[in-house]
Protein backbone atom coordinates (compact mmCIF):
# COMPACT_ATOMS: atom_id res chain seq x y z
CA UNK A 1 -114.12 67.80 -23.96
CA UNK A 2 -114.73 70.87 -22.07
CA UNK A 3 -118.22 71.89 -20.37
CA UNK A 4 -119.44 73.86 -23.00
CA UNK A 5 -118.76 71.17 -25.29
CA UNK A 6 -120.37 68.27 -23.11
CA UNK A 7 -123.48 71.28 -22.87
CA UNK A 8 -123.75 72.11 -26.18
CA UNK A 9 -123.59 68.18 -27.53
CA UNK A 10 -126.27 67.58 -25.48
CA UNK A 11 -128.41 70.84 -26.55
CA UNK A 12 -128.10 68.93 -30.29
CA UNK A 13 -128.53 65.55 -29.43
CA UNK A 14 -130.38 65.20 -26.19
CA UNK A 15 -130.90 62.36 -23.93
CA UNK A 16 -132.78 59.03 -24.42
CA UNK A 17 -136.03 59.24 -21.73
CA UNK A 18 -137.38 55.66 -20.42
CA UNK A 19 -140.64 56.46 -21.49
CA UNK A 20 -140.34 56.88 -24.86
CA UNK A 21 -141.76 53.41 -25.98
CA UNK A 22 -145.16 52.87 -27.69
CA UNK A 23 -146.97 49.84 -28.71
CA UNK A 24 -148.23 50.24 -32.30
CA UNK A 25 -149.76 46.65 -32.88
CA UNK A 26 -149.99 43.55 -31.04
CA UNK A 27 -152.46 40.83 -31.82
CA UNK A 28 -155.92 41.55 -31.65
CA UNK A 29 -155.49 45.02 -30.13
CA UNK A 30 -156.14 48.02 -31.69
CA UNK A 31 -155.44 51.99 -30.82
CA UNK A 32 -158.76 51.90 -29.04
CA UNK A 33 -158.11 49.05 -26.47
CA UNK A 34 -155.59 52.33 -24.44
CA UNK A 35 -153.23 49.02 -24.93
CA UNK A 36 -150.23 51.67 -22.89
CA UNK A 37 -146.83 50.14 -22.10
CA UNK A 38 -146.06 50.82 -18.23
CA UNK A 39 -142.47 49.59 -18.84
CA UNK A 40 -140.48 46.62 -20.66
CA UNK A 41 -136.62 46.42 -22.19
CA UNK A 42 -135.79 46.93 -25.57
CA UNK A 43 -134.42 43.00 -26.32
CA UNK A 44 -131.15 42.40 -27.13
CA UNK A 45 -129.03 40.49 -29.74
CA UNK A 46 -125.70 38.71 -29.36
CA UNK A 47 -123.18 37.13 -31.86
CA UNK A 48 -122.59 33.75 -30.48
CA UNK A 49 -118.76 33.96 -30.25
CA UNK A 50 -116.96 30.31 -31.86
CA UNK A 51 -113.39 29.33 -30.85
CA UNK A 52 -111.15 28.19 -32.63
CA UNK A 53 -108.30 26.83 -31.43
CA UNK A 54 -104.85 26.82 -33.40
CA UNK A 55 -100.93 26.33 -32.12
CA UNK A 56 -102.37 27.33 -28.39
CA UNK A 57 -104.15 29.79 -29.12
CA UNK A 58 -107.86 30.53 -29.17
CA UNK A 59 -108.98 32.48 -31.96
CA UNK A 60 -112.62 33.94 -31.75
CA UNK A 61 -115.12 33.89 -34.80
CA UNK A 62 -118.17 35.25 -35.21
CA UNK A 63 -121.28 32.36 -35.28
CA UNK A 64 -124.87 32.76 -35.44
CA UNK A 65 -127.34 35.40 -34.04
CA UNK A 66 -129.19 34.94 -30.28
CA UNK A 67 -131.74 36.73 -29.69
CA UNK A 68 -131.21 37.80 -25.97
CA UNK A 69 -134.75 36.86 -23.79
CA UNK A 70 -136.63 35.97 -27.01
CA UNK A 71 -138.71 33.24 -25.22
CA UNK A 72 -139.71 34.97 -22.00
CA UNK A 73 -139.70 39.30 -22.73
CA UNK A 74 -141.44 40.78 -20.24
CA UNK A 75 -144.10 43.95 -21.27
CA UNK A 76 -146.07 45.70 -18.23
CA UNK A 77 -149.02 46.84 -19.26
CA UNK A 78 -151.67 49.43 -18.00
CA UNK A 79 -154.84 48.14 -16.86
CA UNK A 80 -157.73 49.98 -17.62
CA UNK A 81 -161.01 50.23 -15.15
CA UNK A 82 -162.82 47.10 -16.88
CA UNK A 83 -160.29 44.77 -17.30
CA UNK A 84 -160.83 44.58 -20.73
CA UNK A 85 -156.84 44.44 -21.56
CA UNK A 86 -156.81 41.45 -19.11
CA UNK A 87 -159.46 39.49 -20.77
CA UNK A 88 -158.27 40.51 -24.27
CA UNK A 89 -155.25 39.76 -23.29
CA UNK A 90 -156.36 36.07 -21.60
CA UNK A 91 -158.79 35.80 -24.88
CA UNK A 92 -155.37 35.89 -26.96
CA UNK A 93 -153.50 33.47 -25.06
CA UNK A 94 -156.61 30.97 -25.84
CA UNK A 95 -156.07 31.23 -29.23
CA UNK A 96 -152.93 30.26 -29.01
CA UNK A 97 -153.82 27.45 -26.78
CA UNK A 98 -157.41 26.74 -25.59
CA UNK A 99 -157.47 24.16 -22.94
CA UNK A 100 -160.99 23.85 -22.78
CA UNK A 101 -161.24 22.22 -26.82
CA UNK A 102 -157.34 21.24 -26.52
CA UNK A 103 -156.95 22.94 -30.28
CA UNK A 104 -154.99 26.26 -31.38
CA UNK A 105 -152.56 27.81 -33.26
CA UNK A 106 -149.68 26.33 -31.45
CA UNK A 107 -147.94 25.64 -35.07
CA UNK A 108 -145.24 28.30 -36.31
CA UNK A 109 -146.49 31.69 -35.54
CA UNK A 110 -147.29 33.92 -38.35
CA UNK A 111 -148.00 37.14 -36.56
CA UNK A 112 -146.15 40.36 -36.18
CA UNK A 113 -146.18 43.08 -33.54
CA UNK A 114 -144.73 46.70 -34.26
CA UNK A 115 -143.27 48.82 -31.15
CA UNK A 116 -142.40 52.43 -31.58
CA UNK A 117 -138.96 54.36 -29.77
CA UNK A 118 -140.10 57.58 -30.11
CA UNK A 119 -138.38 61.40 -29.67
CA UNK A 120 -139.16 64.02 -27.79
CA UNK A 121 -141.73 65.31 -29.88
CA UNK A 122 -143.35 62.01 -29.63
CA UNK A 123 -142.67 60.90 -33.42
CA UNK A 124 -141.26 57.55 -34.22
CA UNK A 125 -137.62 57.49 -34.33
CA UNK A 126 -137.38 53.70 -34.92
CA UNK A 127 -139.79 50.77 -35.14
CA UNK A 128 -138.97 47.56 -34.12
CA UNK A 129 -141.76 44.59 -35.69
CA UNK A 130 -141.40 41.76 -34.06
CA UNK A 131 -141.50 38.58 -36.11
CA UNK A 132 -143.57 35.89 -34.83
CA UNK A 133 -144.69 37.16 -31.55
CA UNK A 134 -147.33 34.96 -29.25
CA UNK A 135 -148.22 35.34 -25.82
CA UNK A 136 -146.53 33.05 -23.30
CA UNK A 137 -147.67 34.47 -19.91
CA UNK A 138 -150.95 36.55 -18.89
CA UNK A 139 -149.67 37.76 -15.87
CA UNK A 140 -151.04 38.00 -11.98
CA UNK A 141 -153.45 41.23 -11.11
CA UNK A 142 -151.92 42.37 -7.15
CA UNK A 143 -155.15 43.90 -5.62
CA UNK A 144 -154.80 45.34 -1.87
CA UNK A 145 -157.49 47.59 -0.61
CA UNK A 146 -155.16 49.23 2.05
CA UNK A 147 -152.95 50.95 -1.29
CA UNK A 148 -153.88 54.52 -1.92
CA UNK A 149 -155.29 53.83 -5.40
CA UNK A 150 -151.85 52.68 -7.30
CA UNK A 151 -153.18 52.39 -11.06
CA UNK A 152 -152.67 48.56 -12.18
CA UNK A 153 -150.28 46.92 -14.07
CA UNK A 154 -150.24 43.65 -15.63
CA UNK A 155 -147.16 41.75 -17.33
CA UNK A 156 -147.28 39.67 -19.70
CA UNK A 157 -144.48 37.32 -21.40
CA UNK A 158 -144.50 36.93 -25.03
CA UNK A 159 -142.39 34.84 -26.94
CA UNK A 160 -140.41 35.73 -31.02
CA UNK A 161 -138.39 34.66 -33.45
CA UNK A 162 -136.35 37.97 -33.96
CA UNK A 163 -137.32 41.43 -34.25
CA UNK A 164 -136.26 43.74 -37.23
CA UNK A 165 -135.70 47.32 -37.09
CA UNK A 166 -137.06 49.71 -39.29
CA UNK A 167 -135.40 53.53 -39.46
């Protein structure tokens, strides 16, 4: 492949940009909460590789599906002025568990979130809904009043079942 071949691929299919990730829904927030993803991965999913062995040698099968970090993904969020993605956010970890009544909706979850990878022009590209999604982890708030106004971030853990992806 020559340089004006490399050049002219990428004029018609560009390059991925690492901020091209949107949250469409997630529990009880809506486009109003400015619910904004500072940064996350996109999950993985691995074939769990069998062996089977036969006259010495190992022969690999395909098994079941993993998928990759589905009990602890991370997702930084943006915190806005009031807190008010914090305490929505805390709010929806009580309802999964409420420590205070020792009841919630720790049976199988039902619910669904929807994240968007997006192209340059900002329209969705794919949509990943992830089945069964719950909060695991409201993370810390670092405050330090020597900073020069950093805007905050918060992560928080969520646990699924497996995600689907929608073209």
């Amino acid at each position: 492949m020559s340089i004006q071949d490399f050049y002219a691929a990428v004029q018609e299919k560009e390059f991925a940009r690492n901020f091209q990730f949107k949250v469409r829904t997630l529990g009880p927030f809506t486009e109003k909460d400015l619910l904004y993803v500072e940064s996350t991965t996109l999950p993985g999913k691995t074939i769990q590789s069998q062996t089977v062995p036969f006259f010495g040698l190992d022969f690999n099968v395909p098994g079941t599906v993993k998928y990759d970090n589905s009990s602890a993904w991370t997702v930084n969020f943006r915190v806005d002025e009031g807190a008010n993605i914090r305490q929505k956010m805390e709010n929806y970890v009580k309802e999964i568990w409420d420590d205070e009544t020792s009841t919630g909706k720790y049976g199988v979850p039902v619910e669904q979130a929807t994240f968007d990878l997006l192209g340059k022009d900002l329209q969705p590209l794919r949509r990943y809904t992830f089945v069964g999604l719950y909060p695991v982890t409201v993370g810390e708030l670092s405050y330090n009043v020597t900073d020069a106004g950093t805007i905050l971030t918060m992560p928080a853990i969520f646990a699924y079942q497996y995600y689907r992806i929608d073209q």
